[in-house]
C-alpha atoms as a PDB file:
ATOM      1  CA  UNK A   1       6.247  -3.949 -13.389  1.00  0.00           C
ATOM      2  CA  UNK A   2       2.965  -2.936 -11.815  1.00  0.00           C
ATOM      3  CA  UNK A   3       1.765  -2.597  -8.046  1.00  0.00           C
ATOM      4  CA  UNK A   4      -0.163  -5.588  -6.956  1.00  0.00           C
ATOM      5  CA  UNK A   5      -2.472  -5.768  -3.824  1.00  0.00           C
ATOM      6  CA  UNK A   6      -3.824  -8.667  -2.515  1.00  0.00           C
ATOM      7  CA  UNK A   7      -6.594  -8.618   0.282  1.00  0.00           C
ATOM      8  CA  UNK A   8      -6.176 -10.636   3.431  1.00  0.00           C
ATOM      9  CA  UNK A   9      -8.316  -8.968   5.947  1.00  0.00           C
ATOM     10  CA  UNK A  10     -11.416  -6.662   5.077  1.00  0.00           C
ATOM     11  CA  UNK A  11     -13.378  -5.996   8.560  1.00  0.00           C
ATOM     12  CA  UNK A  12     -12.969  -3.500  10.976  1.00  0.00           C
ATOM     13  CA  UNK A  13     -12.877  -4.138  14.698  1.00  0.00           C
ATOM     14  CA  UNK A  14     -14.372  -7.647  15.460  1.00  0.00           C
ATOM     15  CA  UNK A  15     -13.506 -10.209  12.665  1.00  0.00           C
ATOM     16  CA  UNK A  16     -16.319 -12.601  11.875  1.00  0.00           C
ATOM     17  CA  UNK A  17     -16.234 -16.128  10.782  1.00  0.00           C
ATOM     18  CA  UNK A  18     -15.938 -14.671   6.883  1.00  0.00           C
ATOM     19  CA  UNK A  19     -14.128 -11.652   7.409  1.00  0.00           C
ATOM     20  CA  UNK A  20     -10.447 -10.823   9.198  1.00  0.00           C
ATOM     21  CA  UNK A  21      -9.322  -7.638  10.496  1.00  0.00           C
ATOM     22  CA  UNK A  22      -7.363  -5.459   8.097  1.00  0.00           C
ATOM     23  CA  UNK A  23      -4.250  -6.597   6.120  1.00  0.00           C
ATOM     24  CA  UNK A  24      -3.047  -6.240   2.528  1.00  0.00           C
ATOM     25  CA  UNK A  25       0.145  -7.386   0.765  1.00  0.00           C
ATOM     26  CA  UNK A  26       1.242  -4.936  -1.440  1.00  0.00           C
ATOM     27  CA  UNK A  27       3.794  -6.436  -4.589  1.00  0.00           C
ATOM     28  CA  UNK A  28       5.863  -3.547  -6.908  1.00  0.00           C
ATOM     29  CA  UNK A  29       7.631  -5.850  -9.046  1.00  0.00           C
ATOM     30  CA  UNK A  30       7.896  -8.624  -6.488  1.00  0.00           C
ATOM     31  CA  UNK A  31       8.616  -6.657  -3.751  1.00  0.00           C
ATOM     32  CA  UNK A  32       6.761  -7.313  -1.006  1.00  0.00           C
ATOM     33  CA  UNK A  33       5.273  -4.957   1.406  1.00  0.00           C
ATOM     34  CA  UNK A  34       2.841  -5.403   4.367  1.00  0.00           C
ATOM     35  CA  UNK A  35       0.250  -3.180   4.853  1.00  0.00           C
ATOM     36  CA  UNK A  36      -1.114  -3.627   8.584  1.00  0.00           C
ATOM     37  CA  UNK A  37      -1.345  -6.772  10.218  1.00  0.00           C
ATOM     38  CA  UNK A  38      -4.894  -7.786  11.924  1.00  0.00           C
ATOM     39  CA  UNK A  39      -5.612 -10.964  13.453  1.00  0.00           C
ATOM     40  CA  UNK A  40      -4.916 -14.020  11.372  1.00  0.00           C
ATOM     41  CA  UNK A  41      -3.049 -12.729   8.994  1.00  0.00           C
ATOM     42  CA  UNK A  42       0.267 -15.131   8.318  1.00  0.00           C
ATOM     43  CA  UNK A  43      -3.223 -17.577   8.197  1.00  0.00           C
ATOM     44  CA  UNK A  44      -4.320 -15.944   5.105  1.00  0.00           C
ATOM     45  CA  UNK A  45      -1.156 -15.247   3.789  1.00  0.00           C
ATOM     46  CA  UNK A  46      -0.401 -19.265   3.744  1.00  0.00           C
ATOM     47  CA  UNK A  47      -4.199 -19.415   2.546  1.00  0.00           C
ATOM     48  CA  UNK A  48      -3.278 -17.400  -0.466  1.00  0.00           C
ATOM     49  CA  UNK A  49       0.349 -18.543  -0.764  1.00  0.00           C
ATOM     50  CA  UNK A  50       2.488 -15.950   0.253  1.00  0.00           C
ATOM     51  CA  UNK A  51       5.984 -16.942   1.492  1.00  0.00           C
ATOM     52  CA  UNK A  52       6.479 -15.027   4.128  1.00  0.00           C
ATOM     53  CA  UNK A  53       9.934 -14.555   4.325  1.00  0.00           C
ATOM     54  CA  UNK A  54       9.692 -12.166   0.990  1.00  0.00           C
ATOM     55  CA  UNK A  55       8.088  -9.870   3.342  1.00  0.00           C
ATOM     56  CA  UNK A  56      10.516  -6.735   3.662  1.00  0.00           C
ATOM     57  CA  UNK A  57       8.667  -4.116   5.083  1.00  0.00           C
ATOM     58  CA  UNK A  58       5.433  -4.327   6.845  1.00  0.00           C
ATOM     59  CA  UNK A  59       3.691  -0.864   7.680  1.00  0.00           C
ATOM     60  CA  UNK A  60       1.410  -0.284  10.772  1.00  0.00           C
ATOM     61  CA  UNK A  61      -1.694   2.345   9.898  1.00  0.00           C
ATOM     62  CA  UNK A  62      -2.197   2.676  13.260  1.00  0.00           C
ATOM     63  CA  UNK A  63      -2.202   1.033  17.049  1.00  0.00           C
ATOM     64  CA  UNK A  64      -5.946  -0.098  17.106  1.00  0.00           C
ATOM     65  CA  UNK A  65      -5.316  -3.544  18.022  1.00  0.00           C
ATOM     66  CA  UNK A  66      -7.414  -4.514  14.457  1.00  0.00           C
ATOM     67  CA  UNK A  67      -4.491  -3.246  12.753  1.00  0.00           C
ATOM     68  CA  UNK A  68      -1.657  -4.699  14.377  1.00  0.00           C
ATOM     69  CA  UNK A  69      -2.650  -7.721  16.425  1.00  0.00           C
ATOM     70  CA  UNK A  70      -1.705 -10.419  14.512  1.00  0.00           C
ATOM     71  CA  UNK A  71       1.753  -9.074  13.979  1.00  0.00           C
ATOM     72  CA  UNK A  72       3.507 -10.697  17.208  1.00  0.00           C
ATOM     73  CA  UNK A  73       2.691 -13.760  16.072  1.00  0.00           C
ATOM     74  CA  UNK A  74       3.736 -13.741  12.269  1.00  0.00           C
ATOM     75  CA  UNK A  75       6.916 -12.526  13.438  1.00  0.00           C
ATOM     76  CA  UNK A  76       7.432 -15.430  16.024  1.00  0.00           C
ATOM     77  CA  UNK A  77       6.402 -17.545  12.493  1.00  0.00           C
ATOM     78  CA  UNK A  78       9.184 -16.304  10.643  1.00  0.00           C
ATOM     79  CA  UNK A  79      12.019 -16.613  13.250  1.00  0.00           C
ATOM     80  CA  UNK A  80      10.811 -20.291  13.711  1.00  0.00           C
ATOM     81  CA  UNK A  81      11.213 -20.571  10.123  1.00  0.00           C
ATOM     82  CA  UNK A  82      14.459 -19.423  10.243  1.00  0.00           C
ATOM     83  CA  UNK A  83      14.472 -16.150   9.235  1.00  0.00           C
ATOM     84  CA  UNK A  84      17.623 -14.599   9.142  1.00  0.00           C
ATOM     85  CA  UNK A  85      17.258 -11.478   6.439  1.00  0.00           C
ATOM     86  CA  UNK A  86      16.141  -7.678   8.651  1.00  0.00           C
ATOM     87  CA  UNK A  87      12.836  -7.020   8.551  1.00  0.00           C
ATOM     88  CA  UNK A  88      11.920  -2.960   8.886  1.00  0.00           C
ATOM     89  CA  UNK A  89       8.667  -2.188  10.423  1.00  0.00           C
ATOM     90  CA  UNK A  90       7.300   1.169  10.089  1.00  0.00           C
ATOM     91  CA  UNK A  91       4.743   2.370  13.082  1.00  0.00           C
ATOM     92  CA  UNK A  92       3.508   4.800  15.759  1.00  0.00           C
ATOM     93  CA  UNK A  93       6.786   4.931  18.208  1.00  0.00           C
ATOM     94  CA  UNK A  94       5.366   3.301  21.254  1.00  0.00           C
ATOM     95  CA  UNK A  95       4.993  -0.307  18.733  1.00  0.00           C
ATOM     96  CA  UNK A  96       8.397  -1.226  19.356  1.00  0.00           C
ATOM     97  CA  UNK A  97       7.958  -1.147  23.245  1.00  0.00           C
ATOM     98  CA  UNK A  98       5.048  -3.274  22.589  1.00  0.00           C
ATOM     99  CA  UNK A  99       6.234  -6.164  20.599  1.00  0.00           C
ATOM    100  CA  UNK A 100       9.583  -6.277  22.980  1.00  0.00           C
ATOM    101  CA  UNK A 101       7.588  -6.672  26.108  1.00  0.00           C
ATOM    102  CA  UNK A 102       5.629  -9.564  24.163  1.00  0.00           C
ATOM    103  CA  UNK A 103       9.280 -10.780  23.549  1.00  0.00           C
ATOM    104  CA  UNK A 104      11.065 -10.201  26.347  1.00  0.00           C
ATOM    105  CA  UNK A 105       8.124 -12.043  28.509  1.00  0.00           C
ATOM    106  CA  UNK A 106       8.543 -15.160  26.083  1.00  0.00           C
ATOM    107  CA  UNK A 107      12.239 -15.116  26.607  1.00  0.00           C
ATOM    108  CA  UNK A 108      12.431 -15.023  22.688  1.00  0.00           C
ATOM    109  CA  UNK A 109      15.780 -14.130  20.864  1.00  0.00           C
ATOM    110  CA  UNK A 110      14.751 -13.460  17.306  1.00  0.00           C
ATOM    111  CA  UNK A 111      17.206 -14.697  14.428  1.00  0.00           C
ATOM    112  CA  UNK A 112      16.775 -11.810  12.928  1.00  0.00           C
ATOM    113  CA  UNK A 113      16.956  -7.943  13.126  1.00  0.00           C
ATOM    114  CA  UNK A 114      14.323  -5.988  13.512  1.00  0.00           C
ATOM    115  CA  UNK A 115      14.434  -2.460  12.330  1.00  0.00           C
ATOM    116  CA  UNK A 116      11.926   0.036  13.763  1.00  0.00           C
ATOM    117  CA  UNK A 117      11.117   3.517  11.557  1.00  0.00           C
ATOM    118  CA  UNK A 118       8.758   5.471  13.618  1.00  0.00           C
ATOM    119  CA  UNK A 119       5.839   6.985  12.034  1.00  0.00           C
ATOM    120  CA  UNK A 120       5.088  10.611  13.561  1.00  0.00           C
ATOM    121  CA  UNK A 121       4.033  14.454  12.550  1.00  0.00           C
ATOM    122  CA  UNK A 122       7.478  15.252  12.161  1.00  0.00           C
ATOM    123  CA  UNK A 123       8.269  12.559   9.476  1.00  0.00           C
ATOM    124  CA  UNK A 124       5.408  13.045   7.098  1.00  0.00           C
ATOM    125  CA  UNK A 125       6.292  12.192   3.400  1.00  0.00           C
ATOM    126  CA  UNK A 126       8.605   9.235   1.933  1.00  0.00           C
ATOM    127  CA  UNK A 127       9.779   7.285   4.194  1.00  0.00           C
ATOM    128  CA  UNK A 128      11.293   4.626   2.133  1.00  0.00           C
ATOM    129  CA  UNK A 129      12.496   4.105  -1.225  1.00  0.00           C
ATOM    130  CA  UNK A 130      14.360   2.169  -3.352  1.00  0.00           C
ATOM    131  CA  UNK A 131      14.632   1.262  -7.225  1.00  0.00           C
ATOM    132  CA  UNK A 132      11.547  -0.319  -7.500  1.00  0.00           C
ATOM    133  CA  UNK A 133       8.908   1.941  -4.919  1.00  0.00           C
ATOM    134  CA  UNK A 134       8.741   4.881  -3.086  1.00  0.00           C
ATOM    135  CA  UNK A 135       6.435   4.764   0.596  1.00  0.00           C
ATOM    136  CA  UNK A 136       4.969   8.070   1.900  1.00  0.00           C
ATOM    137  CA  UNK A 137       2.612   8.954   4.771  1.00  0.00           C
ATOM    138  CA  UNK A 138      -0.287  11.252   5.070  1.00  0.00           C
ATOM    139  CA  UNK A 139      -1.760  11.854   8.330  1.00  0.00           C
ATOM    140  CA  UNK A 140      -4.899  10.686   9.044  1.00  0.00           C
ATOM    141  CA  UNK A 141      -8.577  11.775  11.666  1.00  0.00           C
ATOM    142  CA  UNK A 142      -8.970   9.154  13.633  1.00  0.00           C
ATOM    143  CA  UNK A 143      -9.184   8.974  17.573  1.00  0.00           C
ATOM    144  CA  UNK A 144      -5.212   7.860  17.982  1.00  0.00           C
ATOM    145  CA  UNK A 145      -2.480   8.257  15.834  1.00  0.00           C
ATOM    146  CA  UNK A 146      -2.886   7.430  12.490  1.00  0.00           C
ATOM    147  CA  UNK A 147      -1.253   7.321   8.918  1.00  0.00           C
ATOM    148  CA  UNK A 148      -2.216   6.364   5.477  1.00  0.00           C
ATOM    149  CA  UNK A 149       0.473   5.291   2.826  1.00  0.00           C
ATOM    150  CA  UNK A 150       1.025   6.168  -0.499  1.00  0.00           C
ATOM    151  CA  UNK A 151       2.951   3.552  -2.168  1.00  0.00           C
ATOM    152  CA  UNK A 152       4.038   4.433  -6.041  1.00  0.00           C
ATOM    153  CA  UNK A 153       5.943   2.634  -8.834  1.00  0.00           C
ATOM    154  CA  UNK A 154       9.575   4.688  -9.201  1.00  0.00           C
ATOM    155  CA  UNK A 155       9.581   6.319 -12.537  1.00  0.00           C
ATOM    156  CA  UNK A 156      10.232   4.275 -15.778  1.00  0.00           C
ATOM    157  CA  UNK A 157      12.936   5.083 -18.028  1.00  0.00           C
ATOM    158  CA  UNK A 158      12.390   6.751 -21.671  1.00  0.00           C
ATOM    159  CA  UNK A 159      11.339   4.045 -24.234  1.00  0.00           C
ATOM    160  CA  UNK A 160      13.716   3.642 -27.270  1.00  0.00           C
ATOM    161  CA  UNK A 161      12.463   3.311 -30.680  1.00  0.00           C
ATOM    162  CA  UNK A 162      13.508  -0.030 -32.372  1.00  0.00           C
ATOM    163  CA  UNK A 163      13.873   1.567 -35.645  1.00  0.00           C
ATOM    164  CA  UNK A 164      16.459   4.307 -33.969  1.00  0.00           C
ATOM    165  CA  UNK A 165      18.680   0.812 -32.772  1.00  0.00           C
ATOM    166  CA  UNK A 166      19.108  -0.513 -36.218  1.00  0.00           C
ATOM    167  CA  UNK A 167      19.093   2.791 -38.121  1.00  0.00           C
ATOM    168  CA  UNK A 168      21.989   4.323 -35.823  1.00  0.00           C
ATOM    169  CA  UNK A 169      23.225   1.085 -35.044  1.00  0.00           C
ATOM    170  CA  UNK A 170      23.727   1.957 -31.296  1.00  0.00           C
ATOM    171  CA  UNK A 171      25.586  -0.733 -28.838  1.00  0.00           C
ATOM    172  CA  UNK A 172      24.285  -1.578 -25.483  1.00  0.00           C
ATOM    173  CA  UNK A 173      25.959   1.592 -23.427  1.00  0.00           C
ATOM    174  CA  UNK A 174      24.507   3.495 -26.099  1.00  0.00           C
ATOM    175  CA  UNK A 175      21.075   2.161 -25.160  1.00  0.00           C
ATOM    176  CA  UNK A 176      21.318   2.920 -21.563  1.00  0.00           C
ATOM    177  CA  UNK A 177      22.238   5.772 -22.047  1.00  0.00           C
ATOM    178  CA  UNK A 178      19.739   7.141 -24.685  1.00  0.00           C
ATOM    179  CA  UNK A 179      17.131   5.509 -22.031  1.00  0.00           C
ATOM    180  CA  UNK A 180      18.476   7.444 -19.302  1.00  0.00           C
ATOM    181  CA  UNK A 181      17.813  10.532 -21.385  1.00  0.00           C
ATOM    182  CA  UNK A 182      21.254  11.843 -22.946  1.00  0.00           C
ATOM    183  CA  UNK A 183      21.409  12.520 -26.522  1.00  0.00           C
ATOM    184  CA  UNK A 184      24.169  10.263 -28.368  1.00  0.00           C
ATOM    185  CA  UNK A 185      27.303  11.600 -30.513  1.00  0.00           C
ATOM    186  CA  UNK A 186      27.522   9.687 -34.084  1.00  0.00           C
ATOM    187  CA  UNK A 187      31.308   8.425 -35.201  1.00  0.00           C
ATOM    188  CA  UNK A 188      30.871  11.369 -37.453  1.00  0.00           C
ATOM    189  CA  UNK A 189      30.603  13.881 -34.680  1.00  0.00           C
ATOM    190  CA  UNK A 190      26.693  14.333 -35.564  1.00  0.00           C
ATOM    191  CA  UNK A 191      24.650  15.079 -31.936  1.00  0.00           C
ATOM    192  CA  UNK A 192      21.367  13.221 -32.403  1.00  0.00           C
ATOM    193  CA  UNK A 193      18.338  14.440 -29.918  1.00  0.00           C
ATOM    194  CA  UNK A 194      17.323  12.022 -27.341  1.00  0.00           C
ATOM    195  CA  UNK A 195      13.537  13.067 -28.211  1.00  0.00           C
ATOM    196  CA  UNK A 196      14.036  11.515 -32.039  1.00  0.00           C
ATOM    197  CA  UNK A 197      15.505   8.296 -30.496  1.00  0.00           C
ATOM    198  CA  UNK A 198      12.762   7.918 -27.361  1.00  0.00           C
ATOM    199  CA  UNK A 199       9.312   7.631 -26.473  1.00  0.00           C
ATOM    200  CA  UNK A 200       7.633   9.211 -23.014  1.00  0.00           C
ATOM    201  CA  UNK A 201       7.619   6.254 -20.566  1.00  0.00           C
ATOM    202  CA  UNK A 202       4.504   4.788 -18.976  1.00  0.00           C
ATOM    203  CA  UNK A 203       3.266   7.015 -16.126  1.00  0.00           C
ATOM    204  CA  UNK A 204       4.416   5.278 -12.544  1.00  0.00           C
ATOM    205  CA  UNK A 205       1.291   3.517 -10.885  1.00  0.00           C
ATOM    206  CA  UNK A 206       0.286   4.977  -7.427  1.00  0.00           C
ATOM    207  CA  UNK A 207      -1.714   3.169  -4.700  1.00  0.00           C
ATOM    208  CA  UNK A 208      -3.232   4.761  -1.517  1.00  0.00           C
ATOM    209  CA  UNK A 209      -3.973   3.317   1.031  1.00  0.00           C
ATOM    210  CA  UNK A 210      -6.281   5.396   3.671  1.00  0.00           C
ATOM    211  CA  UNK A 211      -7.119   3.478   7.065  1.00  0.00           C
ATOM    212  CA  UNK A 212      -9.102   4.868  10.023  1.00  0.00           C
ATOM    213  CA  UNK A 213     -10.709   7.856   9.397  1.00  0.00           C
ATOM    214  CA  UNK A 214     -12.829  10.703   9.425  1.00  0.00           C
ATOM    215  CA  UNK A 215     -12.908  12.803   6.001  1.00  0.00           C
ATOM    216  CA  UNK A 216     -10.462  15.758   6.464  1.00  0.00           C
ATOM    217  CA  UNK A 217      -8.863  17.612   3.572  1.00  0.00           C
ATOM    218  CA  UNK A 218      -5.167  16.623   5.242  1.00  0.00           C
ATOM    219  CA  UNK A 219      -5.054  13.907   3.139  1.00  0.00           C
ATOM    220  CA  UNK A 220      -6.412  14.673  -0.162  1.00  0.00           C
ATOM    221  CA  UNK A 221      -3.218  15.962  -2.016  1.00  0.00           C
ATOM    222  CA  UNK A 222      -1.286  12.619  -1.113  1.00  0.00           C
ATOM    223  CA  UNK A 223      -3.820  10.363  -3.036  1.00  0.00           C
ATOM    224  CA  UNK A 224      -4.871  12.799  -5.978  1.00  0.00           C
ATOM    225  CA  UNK A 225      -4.646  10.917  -9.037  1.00  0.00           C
ATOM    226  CA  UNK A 226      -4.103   7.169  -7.718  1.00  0.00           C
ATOM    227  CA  UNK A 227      -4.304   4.754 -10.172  1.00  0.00           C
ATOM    228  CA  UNK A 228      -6.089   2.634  -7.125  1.00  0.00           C
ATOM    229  CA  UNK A 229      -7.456   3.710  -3.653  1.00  0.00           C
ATOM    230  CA  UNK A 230      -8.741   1.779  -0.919  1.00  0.00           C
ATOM    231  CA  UNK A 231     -10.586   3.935   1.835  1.00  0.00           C
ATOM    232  CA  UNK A 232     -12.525   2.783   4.213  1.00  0.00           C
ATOM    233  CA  UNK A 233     -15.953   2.795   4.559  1.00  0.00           C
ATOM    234  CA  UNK A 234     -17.000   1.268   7.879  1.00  0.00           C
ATOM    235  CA  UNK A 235     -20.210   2.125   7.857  1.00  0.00           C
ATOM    236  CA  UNK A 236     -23.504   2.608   5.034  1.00  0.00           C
ATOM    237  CA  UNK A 237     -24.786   6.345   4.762  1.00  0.00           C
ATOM    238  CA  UNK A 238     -27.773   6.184   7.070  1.00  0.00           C
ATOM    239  CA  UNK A 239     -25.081   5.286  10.383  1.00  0.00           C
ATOM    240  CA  UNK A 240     -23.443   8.694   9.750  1.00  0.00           C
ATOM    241  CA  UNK A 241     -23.895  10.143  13.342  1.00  0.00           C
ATOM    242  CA  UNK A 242     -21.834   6.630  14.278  1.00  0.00           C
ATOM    243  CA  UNK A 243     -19.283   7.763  12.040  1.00  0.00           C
ATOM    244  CA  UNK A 244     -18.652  10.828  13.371  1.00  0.00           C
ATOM    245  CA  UNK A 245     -18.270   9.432  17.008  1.00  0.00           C
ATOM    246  CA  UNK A 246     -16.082   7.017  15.838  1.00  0.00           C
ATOM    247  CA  UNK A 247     -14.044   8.813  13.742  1.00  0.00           C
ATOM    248  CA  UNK A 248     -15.051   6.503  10.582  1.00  0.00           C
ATOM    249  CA  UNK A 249     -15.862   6.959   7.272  1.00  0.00           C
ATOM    250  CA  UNK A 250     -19.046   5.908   5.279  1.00  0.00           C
ATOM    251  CA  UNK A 251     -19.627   4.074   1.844  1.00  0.00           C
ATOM    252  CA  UNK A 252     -20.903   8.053   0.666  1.00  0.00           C
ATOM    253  CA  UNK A 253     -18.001   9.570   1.664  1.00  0.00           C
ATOM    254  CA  UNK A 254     -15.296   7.258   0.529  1.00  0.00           C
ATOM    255  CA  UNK A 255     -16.689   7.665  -3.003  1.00  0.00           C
ATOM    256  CA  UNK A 256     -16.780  10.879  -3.059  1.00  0.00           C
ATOM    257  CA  UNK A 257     -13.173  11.195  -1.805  1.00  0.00           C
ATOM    258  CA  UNK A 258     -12.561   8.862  -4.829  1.00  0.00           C
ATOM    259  CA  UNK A 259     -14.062  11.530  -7.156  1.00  0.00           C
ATOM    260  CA  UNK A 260     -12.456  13.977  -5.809  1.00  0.00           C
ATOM    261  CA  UNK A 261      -8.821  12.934  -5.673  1.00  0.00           C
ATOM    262  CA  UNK A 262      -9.591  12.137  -9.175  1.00  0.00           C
ATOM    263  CA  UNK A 263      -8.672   8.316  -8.491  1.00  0.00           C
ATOM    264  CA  UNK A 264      -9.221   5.459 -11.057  1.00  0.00           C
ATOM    265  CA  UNK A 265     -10.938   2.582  -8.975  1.00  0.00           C
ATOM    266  CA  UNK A 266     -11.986   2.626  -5.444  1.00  0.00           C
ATOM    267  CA  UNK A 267     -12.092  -0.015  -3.172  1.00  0.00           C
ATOM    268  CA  UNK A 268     -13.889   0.314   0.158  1.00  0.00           C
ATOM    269  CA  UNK A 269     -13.162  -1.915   3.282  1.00  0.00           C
ATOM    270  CA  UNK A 270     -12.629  -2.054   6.841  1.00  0.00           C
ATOM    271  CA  UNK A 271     -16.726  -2.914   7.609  1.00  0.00           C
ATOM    272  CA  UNK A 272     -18.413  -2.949  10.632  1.00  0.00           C
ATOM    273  CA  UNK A 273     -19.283  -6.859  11.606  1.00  0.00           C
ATOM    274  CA  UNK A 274     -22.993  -5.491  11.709  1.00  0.00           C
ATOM    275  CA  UNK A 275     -23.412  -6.116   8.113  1.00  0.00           C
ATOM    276  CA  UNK A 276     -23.859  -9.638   6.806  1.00  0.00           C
ATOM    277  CA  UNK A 277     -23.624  -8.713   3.223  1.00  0.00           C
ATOM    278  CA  UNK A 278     -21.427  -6.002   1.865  1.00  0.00           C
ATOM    279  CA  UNK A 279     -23.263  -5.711  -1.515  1.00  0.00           C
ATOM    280  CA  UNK A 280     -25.490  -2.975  -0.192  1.00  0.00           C
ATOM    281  CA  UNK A 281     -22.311  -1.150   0.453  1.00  0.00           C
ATOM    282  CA  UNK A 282     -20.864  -1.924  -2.336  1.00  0.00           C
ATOM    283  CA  UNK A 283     -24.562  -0.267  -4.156  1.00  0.00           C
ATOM    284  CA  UNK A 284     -23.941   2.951  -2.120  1.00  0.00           C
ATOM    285  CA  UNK A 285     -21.010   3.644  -3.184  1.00  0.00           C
ATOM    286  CA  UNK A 286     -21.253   3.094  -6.800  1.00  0.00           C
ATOM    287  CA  UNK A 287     -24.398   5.555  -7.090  1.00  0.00           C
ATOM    288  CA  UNK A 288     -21.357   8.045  -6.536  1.00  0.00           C
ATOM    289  CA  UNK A 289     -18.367   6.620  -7.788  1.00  0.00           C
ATOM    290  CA  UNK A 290     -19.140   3.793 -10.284  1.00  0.00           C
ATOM    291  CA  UNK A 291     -15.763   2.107 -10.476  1.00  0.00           C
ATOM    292  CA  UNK A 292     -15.771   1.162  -6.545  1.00  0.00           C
ATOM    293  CA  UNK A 293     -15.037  -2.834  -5.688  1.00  0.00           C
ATOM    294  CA  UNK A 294     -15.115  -4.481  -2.055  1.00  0.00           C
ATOM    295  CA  UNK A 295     -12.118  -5.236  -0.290  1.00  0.00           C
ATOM    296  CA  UNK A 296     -12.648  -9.022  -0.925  1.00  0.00           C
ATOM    297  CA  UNK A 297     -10.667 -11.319   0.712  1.00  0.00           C
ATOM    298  CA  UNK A 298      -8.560 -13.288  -1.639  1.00  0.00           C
ATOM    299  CA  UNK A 299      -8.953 -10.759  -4.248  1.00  0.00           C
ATOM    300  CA  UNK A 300      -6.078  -9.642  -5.909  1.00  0.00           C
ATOM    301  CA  UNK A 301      -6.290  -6.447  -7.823  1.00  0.00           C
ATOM    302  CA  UNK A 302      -3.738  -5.182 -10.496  1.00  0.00           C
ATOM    303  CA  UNK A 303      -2.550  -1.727 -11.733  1.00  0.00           C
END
């Protein structure tokens, strides 16, 4: 188990020749969620060797066309590769009237179903789950619409002590159970506590994701105590005022958030194309936050 995120795209608005708009991949035990979908992405997903038909879910931030441009085509992609399984997409309502126009004016008939989950005020929280993850949204600043995701292990099951198996001699029913957290009853009629038989499980990993934005306490509870957080940090300290107008975030401030919620390890992306380098951002925001890490693309980082 674990949560896995690989970086496809790292730039904000205008990709360069070394940096694509914003995408992720996002793996909980193999399962594989999307996490926006700039331009080029199904290029760096077959650059980094993705299938893409393991894709399940794929989650739109936002409808800044950074975000979500390269999404009509990896979805033409996987209906010419004969696609058949549904593929769920998670957005801002008017998506869907978006991608079928783009469709419809193609005279495309998709192999496969999509299934549209609108992201909106009234649906903040977990929208999906299943045995392996659990997705929930936090509103986000920005000038549209936006979300950020919080995407967490489920929680483990108790640990069994080997010593308990041999000493009590307990079947495979008796296992499952004890890791499920009942106590077991001995042939003899003897109860015997699940807490002398078990050990606490691992704490479930948590990953935030946090697109667009300005700083705003609205999302702070959602990522407290992440394991890993990516924020973005479009811009270094001294283009603060730009910030503001553009409803961004700086290196400064994405650290501090990171501090803040208490997080692990920070990653900062989404950068303006002005910058040629990122190290100097990457040098702001460890004065405040040491563990902090570009969004690099190609890098995969593991929790």
């Amino acid at each position: 188990m674990g949560i896995s995120v690989t970086i496809l795209g790292s730039n904000s608005a205008i990709p360069t020749l070394t940096r694509r708009p914003t995408s992720q991949l996002v793996s909980v035990n193999q399962d594989y969620t999307l996490v926006d979908c700039g331009e080029g992405t199904q290029v760096q997903l077959r650059k980094y060797g993705v299938k893409f038909q393991r894709i399940a879910r794929i989650l739109i931030s936002h409808l800044h066309g950074d975000h979500y441009f390269g999404l009509i085509g990896l979805i033409n992609t996987m209906h010419l590769l004969g696609r058949e399984k549904e593929l769920h997409i998670y957005a801002p309502s008017q998506l869907q009237e978006i991608l079928n126009i783009q469709l419809k004016a193609a005279s495309s008939h998709l192999r496969f179903p999509i299934i549209y989950h609108d992201l909106n005020s009234d649906n903040v929280g977990v929208i999906f789950e299943n045995k392996n993850l659990s997705i929930s949204t936090t509103p986000l600043k920005h000038r549209i619409e936006c979300y950020g995701f919080i995407i967490q292990e489920q929680p483990h099951n108790l640990n069994i002590k080997k010593e308990a198996i041999d000493f009590y001699k307990l079947s495979i029913n008796n296992i499952l159970n004890v890791k499920a957290g009942e106590n077991i009853t001995l042939p003899t009629g003897e109860i015997i506590e699940n807490s002398r038989l078990t050990t606490p499980p691992k704490k479930p990993k948590k990953y935030s994701f946090i697109s667009d934005t300005k700083p705003t306490p609205n999302y702070y509870n959602a990522i407290q105590d992440s394991d890993l957080l990516y924020h973005e940090a479009t811009f270094m300290k001294d283009m603060i005022k730009r910030a503001k107008e553009t409803y961004h975030s700086t290196t400064i401030q994405a650290a501090e958030i990171a501090l803040e919620s208490n997080s692990k390890k920070l990653i900062i992306g989404h950068f303006s194309s002005r910058y040629d380098s990122l190290e100097p951002l990457l040098e702001e925001a460890k004065q405040v936050f040491a563990n902090s890490e570009l969004a690099t693309e190609g890098c995969v980082f593991e929790v």
